[in-house]
PDB file of N, CA and C in Angstrom:
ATOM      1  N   UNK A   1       0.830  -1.195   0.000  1.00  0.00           N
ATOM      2  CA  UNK A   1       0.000   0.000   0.000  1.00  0.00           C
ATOM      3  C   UNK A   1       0.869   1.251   0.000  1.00  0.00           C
ATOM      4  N   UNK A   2       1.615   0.812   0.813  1.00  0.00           N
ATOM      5  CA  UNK A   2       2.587   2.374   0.837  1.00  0.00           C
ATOM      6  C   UNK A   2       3.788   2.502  -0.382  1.00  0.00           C
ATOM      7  N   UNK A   3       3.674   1.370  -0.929  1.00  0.00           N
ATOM      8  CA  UNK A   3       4.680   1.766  -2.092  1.00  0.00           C
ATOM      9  C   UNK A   3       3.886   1.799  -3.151  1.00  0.00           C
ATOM     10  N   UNK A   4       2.653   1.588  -3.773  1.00  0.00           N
ATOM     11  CA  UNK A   4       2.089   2.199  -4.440  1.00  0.00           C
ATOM     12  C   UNK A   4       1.293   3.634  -4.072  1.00  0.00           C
ATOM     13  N   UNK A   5       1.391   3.937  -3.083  1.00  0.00           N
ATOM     14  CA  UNK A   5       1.210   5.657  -2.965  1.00  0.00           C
ATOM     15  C   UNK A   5       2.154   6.391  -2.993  1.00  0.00           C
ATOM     16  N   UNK A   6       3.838   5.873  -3.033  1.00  0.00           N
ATOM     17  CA  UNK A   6       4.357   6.389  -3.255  1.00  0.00           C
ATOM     18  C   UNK A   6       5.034   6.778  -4.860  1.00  0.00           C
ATOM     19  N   UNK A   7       4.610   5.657  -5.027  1.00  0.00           N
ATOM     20  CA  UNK A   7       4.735   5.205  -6.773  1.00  0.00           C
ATOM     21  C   UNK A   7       3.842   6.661  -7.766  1.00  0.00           C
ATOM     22  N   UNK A   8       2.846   6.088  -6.823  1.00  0.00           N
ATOM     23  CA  UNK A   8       1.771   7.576  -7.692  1.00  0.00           C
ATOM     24  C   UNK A   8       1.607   8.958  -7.307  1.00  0.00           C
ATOM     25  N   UNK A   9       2.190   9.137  -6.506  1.00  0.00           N
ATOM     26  CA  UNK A   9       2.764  10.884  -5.449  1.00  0.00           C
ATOM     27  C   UNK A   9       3.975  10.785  -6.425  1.00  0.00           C
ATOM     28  N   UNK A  10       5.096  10.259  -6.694  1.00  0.00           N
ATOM     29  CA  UNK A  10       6.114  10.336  -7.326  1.00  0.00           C
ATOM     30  C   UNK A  10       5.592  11.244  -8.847  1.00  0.00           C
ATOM     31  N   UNK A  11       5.154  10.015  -9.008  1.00  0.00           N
ATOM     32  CA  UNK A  11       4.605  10.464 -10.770  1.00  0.00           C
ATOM     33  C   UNK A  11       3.627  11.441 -10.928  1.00  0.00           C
ATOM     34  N   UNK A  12       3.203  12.468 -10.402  1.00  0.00           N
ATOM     35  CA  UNK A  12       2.050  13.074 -10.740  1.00  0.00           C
ATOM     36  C   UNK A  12       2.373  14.749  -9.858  1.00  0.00           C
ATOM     37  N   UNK A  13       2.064  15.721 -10.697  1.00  0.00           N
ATOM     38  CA  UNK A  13       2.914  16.742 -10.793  1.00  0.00           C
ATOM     39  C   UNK A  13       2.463  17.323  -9.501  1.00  0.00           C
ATOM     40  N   UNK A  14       2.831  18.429  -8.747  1.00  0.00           N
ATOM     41  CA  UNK A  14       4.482  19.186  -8.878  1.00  0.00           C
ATOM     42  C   UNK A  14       5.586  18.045  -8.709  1.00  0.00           C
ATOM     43  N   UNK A  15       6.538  18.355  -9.317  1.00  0.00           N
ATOM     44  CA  UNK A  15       8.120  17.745  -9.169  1.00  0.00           C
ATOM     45  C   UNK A  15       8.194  17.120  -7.583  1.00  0.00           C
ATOM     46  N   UNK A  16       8.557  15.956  -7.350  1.00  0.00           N
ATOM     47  CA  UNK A  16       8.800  15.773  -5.690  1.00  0.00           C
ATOM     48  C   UNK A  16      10.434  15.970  -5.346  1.00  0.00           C
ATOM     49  N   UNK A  17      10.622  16.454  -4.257  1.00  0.00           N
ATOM     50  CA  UNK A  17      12.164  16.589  -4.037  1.00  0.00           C
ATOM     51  C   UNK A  17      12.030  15.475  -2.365  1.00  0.00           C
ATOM     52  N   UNK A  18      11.379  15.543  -1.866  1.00  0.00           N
ATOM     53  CA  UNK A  18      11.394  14.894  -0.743  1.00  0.00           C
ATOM     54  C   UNK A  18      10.297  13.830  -0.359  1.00  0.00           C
ATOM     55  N   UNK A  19      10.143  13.485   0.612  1.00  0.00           N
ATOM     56  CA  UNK A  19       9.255  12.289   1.105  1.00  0.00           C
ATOM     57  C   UNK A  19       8.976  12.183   2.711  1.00  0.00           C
ATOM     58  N   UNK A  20       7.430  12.607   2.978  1.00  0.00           N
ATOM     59  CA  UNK A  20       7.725  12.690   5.044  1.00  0.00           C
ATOM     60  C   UNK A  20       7.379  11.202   5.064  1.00  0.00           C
ATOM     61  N   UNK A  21       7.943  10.225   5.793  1.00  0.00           N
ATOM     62  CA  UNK A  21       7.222   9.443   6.316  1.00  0.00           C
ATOM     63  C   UNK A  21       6.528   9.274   7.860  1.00  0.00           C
ATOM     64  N   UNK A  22       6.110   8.731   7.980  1.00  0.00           N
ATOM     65  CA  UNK A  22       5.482   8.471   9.488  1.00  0.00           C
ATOM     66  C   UNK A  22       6.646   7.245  10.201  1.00  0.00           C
ATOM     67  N   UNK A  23       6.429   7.494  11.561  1.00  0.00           N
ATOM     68  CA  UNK A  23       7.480   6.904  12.118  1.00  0.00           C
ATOM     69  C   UNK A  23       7.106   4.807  12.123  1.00  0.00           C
ATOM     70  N   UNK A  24       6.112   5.017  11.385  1.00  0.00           N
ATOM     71  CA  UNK A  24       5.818   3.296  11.348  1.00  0.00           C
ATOM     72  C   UNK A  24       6.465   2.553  10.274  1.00  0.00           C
ATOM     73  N   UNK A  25       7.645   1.543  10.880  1.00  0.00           N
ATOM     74  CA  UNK A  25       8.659   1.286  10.058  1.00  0.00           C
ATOM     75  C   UNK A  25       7.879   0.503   9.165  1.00  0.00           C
ATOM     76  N   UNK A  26       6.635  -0.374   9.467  1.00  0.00           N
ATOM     77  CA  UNK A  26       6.316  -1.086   8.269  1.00  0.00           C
ATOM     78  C   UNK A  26       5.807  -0.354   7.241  1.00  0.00           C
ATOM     79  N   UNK A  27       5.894   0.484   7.321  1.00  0.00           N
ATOM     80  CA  UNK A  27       5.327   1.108   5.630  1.00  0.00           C
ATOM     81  C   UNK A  27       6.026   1.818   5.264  1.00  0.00           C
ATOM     82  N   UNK A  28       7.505   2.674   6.510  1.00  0.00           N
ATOM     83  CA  UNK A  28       8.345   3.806   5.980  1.00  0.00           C
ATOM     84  C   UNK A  28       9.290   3.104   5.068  1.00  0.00           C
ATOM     85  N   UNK A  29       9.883   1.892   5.967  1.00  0.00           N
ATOM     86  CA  UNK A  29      11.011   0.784   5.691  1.00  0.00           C
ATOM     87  C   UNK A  29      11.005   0.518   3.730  1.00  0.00           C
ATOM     88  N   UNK A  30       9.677  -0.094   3.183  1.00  0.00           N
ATOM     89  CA  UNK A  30       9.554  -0.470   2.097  1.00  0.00           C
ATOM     90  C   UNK A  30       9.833   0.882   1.515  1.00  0.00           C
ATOM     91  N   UNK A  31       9.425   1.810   1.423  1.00  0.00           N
ATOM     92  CA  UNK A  31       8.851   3.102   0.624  1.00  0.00           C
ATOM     93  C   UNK A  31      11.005   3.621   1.007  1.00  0.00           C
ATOM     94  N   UNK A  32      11.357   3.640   1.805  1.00  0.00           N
ATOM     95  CA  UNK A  32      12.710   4.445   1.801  1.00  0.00           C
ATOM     96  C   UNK A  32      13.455   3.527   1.186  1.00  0.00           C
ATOM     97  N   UNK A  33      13.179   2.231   1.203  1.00  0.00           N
ATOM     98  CA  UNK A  33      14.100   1.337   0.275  1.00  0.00           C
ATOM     99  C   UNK A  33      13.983   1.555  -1.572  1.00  0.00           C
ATOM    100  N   UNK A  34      13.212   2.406  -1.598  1.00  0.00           N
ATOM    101  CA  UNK A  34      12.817   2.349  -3.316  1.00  0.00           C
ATOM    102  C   UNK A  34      13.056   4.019  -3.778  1.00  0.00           C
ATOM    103  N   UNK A  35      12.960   4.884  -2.705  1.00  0.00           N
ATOM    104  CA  UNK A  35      13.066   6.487  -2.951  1.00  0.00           C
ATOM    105  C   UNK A  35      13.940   6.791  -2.918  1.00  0.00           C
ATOM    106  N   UNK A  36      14.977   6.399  -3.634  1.00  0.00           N
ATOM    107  CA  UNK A  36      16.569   6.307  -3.861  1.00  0.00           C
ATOM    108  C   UNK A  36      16.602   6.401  -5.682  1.00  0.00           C
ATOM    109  N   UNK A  37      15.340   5.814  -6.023  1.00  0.00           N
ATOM    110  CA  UNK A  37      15.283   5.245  -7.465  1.00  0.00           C
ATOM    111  C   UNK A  37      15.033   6.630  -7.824  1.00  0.00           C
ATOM    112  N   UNK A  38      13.993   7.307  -7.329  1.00  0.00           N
ATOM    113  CA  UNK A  38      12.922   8.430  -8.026  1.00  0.00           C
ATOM    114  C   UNK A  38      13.915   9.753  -7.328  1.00  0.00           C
ATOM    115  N   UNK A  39      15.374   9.582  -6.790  1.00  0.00           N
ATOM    116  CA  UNK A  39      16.406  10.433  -5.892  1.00  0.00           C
ATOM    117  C   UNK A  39      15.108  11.585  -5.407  1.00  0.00           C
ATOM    118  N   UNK A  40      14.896  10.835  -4.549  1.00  0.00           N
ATOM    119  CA  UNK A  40      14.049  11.347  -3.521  1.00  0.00           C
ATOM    120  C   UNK A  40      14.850  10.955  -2.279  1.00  0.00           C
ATOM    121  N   UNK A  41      14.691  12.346  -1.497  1.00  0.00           N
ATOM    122  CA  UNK A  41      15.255  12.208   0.373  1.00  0.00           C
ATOM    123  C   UNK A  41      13.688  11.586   1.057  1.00  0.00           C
ATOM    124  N   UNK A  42      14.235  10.719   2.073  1.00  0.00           N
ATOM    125  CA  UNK A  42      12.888  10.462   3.099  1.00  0.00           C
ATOM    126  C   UNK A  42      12.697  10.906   4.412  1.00  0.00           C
ATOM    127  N   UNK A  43      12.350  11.871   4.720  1.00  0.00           N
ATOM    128  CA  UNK A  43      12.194  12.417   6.338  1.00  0.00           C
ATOM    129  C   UNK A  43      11.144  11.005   7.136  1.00  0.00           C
ATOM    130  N   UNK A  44      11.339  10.984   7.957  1.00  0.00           N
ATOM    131  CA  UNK A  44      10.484   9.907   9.048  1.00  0.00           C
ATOM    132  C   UNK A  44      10.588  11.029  10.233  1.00  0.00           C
ATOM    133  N   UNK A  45       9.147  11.507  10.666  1.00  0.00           N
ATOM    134  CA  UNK A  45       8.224  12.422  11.652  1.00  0.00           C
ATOM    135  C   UNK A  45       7.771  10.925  13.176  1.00  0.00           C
ATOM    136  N   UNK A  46       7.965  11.357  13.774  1.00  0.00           N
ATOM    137  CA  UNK A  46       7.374  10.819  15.084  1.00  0.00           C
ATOM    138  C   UNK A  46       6.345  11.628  15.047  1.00  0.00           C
ATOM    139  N   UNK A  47       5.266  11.433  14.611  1.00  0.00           N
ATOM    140  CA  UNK A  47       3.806  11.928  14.788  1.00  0.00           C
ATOM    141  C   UNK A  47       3.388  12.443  16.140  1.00  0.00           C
ATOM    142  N   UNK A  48       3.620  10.830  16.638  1.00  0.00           N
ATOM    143  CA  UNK A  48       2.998  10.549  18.337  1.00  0.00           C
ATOM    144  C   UNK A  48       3.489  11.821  19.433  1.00  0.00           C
ATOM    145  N   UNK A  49       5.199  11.807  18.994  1.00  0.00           N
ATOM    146  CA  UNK A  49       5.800  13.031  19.765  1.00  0.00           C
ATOM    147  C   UNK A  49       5.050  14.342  19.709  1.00  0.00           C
ATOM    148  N   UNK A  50       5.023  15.055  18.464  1.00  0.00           N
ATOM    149  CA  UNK A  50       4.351  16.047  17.957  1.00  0.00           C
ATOM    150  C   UNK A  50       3.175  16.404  18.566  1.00  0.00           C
ATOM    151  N   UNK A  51       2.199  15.175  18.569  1.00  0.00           N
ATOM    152  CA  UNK A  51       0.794  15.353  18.669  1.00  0.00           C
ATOM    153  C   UNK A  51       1.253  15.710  20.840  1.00  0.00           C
ATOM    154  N   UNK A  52       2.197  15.157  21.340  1.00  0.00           N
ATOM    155  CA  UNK A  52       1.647  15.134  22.078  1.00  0.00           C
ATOM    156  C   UNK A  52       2.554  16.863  23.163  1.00  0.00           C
ATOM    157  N   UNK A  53       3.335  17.021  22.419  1.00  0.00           N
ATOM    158  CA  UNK A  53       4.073  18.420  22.610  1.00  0.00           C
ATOM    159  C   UNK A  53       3.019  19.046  22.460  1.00  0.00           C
ATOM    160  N   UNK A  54       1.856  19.508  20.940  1.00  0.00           N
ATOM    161  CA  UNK A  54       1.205  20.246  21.081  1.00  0.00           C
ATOM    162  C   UNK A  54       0.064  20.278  21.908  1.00  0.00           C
ATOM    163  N   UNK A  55      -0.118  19.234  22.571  1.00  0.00           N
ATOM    164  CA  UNK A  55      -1.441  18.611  23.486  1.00  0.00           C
ATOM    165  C   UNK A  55      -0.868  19.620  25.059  1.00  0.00           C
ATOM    166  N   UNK A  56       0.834  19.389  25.521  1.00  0.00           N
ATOM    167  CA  UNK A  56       0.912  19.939  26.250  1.00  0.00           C
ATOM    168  C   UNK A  56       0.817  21.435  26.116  1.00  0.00           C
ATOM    169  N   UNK A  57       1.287  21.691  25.215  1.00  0.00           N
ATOM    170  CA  UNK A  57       1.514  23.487  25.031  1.00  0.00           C
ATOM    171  C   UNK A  57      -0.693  23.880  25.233  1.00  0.00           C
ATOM    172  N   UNK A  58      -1.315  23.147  24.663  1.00  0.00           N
ATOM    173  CA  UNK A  58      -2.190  23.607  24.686  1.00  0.00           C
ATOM    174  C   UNK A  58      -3.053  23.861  26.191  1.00  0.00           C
ATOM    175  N   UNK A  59      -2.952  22.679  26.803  1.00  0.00           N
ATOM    176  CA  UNK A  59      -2.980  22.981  28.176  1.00  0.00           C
ATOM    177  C   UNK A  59      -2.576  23.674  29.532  1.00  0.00           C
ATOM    178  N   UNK A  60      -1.415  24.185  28.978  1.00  0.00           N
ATOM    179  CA  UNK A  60      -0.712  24.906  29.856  1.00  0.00           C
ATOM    180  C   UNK A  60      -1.356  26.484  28.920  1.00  0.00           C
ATOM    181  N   UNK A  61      -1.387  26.713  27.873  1.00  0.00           N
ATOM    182  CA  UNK A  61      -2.075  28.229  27.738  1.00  0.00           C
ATOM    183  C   UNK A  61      -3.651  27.902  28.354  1.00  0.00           C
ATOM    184  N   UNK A  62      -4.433  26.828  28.258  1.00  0.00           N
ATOM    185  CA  UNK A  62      -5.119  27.045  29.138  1.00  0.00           C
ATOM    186  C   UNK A  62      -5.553  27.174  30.240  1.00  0.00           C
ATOM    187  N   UNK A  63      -4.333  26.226  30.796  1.00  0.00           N
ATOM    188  CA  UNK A  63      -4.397  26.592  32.389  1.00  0.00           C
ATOM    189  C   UNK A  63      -4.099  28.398  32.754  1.00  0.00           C
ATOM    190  N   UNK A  64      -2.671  28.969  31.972  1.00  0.00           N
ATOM    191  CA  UNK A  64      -2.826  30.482  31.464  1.00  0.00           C
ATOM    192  C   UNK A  64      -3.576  30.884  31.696  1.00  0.00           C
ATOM    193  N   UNK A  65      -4.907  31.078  30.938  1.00  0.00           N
ATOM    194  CA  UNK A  65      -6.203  31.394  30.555  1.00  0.00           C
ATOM    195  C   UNK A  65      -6.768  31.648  32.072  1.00  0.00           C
ATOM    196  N   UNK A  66      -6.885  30.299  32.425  1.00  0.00           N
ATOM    197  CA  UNK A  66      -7.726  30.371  33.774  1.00  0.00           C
ATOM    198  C   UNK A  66      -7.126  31.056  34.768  1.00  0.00           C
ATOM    199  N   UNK A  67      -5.793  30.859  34.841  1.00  0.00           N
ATOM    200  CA  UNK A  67      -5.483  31.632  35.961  1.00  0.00           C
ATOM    201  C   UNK A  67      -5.430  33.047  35.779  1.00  0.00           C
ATOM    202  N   UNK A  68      -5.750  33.620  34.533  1.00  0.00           N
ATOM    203  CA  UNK A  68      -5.738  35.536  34.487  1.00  0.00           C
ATOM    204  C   UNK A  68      -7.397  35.399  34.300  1.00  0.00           C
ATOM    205  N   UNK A  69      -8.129  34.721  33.922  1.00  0.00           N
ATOM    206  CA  UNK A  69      -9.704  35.202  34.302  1.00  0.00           C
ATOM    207  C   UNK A  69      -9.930  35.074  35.963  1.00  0.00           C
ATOM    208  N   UNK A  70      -9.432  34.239  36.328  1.00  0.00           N
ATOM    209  CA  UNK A  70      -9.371  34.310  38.169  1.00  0.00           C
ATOM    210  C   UNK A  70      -8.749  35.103  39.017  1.00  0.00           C
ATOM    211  N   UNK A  71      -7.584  35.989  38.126  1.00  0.00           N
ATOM    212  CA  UNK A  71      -7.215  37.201  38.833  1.00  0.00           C
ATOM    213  C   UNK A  71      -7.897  37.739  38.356  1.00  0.00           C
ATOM    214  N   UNK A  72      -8.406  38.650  37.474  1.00  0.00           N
ATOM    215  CA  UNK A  72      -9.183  39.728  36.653  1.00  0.00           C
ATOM    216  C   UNK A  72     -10.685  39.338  37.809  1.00  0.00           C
ATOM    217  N   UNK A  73     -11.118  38.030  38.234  1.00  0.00           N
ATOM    218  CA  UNK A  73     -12.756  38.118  38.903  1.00  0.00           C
ATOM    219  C   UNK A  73     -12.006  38.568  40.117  1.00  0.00           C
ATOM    220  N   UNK A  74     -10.900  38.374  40.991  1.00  0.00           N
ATOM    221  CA  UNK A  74     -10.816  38.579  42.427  1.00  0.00           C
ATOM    222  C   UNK A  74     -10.356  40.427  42.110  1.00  0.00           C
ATOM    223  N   UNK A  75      -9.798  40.931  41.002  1.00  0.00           N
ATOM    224  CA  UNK A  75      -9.074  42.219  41.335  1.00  0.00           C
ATOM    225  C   UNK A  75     -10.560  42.966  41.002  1.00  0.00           C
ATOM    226  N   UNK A  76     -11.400  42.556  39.977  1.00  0.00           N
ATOM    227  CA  UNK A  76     -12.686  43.302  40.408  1.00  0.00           C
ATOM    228  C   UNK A  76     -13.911  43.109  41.493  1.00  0.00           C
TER     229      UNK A  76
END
């Protein structure tokens, strides 16, 4: 599956210079073994990391949040 999506992302325009994969070796593994042919580079993303950096950042501006609407109710 993943090397025929890469087969047809290859071939079909704009020009590709690169390739992200996902950090799941069974589908990056095949697809980086062949993107050598089409001299394509392959990035591999830890998704999981990502998703979960922005999960924290988001919680901490909301905790943010709460704690200046709870000064702003006690200073009025």
């Amino acid at each position: 599956m993943s090397l025929d999506a890469l087969h047809h992302g290859v071939l079909s325009l704009p020009t590709k210079i690169a390739v992200i994969g996902s950090g799941c070796s069974v589908a990056t593994e095949p697809a980086a073994e062949i993107s050598h042919y089409y001299n394509l580079t392959q990035v591999i993303i830890k998704i999981k990391n990502y998703i979960i950096i922005i999960i924290i950042i988001i919680i901490i501006i909301i905790i943010i949040i709460i704690i200046i609407i709870i000064i702003i109710i006690i200073i009025t």
